[in-house]
C-alpha atoms as a PDB file:
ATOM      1  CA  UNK A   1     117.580 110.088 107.193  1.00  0.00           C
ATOM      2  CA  UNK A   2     117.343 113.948 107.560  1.00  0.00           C
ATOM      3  CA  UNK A   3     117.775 114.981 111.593  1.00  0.00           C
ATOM      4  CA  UNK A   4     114.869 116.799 113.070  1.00  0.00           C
ATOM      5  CA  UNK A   5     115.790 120.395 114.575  1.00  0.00           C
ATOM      6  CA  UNK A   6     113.464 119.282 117.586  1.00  0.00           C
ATOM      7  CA  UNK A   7     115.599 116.382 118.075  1.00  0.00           C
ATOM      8  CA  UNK A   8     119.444 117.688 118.368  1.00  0.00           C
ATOM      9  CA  UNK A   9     120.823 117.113 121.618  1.00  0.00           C
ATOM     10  CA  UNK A  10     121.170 119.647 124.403  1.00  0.00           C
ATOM     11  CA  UNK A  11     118.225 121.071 123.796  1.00  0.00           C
ATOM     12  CA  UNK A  12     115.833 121.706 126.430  1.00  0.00           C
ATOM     13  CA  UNK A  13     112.086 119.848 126.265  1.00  0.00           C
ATOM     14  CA  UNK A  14     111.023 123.624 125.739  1.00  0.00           C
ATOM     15  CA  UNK A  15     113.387 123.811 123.027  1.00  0.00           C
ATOM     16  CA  UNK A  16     112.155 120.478 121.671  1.00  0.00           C
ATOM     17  CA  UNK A  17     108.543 121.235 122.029  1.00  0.00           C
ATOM     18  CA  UNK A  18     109.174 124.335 120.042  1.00  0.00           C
ATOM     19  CA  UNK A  19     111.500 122.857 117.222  1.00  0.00           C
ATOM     20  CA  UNK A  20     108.998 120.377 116.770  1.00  0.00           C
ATOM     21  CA  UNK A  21     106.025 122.766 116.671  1.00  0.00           C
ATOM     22  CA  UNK A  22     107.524 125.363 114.149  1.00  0.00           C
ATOM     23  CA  UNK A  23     108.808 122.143 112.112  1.00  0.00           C
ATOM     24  CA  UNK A  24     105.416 120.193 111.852  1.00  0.00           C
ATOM     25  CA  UNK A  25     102.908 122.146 113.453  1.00  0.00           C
ATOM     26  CA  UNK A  26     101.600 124.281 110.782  1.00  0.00           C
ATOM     27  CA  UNK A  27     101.390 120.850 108.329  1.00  0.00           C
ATOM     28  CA  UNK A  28      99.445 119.458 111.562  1.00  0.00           C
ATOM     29  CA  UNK A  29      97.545 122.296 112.018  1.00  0.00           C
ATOM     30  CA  UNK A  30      96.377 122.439 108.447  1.00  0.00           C
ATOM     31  CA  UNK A  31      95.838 118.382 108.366  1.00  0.00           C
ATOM     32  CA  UNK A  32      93.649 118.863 110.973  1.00  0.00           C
ATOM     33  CA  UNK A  33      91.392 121.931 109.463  1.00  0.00           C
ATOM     34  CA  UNK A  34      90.927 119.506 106.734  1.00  0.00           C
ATOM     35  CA  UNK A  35      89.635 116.998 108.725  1.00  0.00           C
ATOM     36  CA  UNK A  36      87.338 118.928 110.974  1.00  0.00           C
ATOM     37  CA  UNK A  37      86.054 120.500 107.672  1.00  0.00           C
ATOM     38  CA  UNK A  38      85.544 117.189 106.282  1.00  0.00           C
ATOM     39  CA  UNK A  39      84.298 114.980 109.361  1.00  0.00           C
ATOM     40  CA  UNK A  40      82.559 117.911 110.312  1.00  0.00           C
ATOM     41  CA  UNK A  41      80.254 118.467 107.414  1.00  0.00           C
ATOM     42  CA  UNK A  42      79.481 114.743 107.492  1.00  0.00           C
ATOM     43  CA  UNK A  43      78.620 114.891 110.531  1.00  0.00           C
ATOM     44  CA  UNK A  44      76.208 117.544 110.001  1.00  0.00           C
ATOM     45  CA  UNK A  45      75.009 115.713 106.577  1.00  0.00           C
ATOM     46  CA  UNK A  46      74.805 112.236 108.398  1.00  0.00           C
ATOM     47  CA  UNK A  47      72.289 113.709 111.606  1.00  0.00           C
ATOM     48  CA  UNK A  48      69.855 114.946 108.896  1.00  0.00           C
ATOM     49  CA  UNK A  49      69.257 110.803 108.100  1.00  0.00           C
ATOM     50  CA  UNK A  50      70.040 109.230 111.669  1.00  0.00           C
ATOM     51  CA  UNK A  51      70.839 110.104 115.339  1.00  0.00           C
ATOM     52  CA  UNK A  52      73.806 112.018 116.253  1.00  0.00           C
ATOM     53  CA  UNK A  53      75.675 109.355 118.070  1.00  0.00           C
ATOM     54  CA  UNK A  54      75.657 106.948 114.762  1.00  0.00           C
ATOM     55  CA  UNK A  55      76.604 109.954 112.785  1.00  0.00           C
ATOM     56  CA  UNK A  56      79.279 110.503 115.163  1.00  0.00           C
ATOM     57  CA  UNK A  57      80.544 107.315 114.724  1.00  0.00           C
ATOM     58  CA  UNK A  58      79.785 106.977 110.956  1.00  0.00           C
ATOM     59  CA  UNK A  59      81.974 110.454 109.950  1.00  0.00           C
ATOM     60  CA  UNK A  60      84.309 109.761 112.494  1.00  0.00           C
ATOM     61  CA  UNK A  61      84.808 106.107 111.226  1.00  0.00           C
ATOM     62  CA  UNK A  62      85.217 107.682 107.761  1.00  0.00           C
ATOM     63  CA  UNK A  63      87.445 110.898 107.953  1.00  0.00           C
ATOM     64  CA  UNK A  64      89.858 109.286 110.076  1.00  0.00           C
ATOM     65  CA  UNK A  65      91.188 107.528 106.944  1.00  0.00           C
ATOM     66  CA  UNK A  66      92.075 110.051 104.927  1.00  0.00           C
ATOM     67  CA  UNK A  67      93.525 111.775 108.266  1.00  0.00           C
ATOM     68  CA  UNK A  68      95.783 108.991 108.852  1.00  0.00           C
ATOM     69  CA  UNK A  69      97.148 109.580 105.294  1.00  0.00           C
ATOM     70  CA  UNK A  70      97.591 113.148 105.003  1.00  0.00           C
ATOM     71  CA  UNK A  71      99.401 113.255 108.705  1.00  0.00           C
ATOM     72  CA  UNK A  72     101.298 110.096 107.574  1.00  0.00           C
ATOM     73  CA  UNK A  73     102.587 111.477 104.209  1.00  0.00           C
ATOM     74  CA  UNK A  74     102.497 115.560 104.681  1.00  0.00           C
ATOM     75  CA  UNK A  75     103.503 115.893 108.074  1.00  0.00           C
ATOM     76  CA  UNK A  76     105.927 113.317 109.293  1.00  0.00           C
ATOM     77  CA  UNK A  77     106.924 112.635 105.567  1.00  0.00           C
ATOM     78  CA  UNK A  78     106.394 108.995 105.392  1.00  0.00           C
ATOM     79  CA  UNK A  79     106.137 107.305 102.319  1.00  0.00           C
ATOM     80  CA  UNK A  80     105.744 103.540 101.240  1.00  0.00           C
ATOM     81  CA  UNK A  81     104.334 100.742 104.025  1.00  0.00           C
ATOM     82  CA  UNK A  82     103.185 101.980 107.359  1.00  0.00           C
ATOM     83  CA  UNK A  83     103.988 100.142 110.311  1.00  0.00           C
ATOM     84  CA  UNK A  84     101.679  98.334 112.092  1.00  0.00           C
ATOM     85  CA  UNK A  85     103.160  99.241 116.150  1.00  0.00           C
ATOM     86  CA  UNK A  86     104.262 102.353 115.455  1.00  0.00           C
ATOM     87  CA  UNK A  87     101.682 104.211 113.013  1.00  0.00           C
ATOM     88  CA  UNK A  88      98.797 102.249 112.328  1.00  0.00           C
ATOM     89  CA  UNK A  89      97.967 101.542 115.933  1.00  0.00           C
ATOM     90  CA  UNK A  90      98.683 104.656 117.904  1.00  0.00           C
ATOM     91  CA  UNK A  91      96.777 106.552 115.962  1.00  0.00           C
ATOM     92  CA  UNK A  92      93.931 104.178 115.668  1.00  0.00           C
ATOM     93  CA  UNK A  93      94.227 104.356 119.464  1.00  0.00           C
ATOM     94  CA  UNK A  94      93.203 108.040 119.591  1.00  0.00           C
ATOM     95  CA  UNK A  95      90.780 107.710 116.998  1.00  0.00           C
ATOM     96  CA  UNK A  96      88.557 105.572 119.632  1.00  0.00           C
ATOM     97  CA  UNK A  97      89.902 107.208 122.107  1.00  0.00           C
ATOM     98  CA  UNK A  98      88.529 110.706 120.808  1.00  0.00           C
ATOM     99  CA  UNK A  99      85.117 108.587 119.311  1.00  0.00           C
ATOM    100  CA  UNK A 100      84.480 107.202 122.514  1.00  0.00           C
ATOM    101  CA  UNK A 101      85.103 110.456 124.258  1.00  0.00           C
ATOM    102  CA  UNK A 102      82.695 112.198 121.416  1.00  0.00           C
ATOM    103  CA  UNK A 103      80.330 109.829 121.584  1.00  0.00           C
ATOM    104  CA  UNK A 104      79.682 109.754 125.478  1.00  0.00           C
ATOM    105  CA  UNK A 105      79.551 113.952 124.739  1.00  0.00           C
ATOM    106  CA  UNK A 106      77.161 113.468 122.454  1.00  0.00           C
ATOM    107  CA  UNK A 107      74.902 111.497 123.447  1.00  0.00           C
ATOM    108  CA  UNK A 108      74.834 113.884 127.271  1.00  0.00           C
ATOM    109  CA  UNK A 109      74.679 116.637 124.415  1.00  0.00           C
ATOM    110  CA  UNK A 110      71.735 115.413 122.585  1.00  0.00           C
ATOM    111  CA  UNK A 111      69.448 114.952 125.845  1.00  0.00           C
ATOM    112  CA  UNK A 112      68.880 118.587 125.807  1.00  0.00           C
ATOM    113  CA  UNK A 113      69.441 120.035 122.122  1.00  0.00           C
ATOM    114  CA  UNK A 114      68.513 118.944 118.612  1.00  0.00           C
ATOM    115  CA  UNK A 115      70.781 121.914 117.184  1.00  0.00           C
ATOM    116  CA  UNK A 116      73.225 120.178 114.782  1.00  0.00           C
ATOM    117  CA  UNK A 117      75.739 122.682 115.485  1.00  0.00           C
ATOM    118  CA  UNK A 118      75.895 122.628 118.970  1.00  0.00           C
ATOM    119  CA  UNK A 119      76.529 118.808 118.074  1.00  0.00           C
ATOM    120  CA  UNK A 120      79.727 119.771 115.991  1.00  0.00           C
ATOM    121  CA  UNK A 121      80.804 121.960 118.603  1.00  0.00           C
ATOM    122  CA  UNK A 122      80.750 119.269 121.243  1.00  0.00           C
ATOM    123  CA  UNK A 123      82.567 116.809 119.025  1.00  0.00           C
ATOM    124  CA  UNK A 124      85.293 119.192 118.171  1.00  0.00           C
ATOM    125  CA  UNK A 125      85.676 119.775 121.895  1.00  0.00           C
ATOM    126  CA  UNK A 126      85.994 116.021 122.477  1.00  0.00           C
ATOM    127  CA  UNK A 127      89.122 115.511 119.981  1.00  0.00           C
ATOM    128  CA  UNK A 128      90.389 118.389 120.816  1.00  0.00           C
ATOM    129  CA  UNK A 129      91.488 117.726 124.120  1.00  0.00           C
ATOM    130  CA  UNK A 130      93.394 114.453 122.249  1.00  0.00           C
ATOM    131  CA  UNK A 131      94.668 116.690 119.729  1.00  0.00           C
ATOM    132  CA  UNK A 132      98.057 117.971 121.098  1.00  0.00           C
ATOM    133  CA  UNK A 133      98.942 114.489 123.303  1.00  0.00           C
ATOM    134  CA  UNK A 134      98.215 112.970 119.732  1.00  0.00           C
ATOM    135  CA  UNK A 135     100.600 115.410 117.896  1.00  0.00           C
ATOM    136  CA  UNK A 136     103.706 114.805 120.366  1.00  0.00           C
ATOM    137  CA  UNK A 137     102.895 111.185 121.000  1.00  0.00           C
ATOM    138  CA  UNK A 138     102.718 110.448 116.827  1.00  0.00           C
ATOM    139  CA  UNK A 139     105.564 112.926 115.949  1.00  0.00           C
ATOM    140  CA  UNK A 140     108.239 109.957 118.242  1.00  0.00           C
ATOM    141  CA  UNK A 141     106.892 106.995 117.410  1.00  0.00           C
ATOM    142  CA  UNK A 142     107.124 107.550 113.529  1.00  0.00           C
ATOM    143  CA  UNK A 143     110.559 108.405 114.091  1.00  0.00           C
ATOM    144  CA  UNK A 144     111.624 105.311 115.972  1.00  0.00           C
ATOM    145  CA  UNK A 145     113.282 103.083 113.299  1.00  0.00           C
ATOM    146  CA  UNK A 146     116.501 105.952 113.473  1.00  0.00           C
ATOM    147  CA  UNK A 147     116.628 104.557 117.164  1.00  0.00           C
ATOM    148  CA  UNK A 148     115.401 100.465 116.356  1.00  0.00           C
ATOM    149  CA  UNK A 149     118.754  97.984 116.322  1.00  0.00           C
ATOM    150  CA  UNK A 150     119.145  96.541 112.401  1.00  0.00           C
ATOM    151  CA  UNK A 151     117.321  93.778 112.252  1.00  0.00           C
ATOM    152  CA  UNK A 152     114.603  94.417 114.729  1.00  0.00           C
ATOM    153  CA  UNK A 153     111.618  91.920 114.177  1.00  0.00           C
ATOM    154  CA  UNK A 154     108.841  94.451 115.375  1.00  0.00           C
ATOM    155  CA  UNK A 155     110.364  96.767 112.393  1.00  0.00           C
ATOM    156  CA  UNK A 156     108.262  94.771 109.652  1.00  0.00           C
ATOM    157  CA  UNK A 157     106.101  96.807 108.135  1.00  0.00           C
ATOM    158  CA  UNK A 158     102.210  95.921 107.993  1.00  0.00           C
ATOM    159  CA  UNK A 159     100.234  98.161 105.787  1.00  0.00           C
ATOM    160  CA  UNK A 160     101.127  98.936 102.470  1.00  0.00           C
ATOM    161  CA  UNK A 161     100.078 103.051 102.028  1.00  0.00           C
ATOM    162  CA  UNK A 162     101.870 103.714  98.196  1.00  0.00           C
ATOM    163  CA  UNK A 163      98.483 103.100  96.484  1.00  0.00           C
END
């Protein structure tokens, strides 16, 4: 397994935080423009057929999929069957964690505008402040198994993503 830069030791955590964010932060970075691109413009597609909050949740529900994949595969370079503890559910957690957050915006949002964009703007606002904690939190756990003991139980993997 190839070493990170961000990870050698003696570095400082202001070292580490910048290892790790001219390593994998421009592949993040760019992950996430396609995703607010793509959510985004189903979002605004969605609200011309139903209410922003189920659109929110709808496009949300939708582009987190291929989000998962392209962060999964581009940035942390993971290939073959995710794991269930360490991939799968974190980042499910700030999924609803950013839809819940987006959603409660939303719906405050909606009580006084009808302007789609104003809509967008409030849900990018909402993941946003998830965005970095997600980035940092994502970028350890997919690198656990270097630090898991051989045989570890809670190392099986649970979702198969070569398709």
């Amino acid at each position: 397994m190839e070493t990170d830069q961000a990870d050698a030791p003696g570095k400082t955590i202001v070292q580490y935080v910048m290892g790790l964010i001219k390593q994998k932060g421009f592949k993040y970075s760019m992950v996430s423009v396609v995703n607010v691109l793509f959510g985004g413009g189903l979002l605004l597609l969605l609200q011309t057929h139903m209410n922003p909050t189920e659109a929110n949740v709808l496009s949300v529900m939708v582009s987190s999929v291929p989000a998962y994949y392209m962060n999964r595969a581009w940035v942390w370079g993971k290939r073959g069957k995710s794991h269930l503890k360490r991939e799968v559910l974190p980042f499910w957690f700030f999924v609803v964690a950013g839809l819940i957050l987006s959603t409660i915006a939303i719906h405050f949002a909606e009580d006084h505008t009808e302007n789609k964009f104003v809509i967008l703007f409030v849900q990018l606002c909402a993941f946003g402040v998830l965005w970095v904690l997600r980035f940092f939190l994502l970028d350890r756990l997919f690198h656990l198994e270097a630090d898991a003991p051989p045989g570890d139980d809670e190392d099986q993997p649970a979702v198969d993503s070569a398709r």
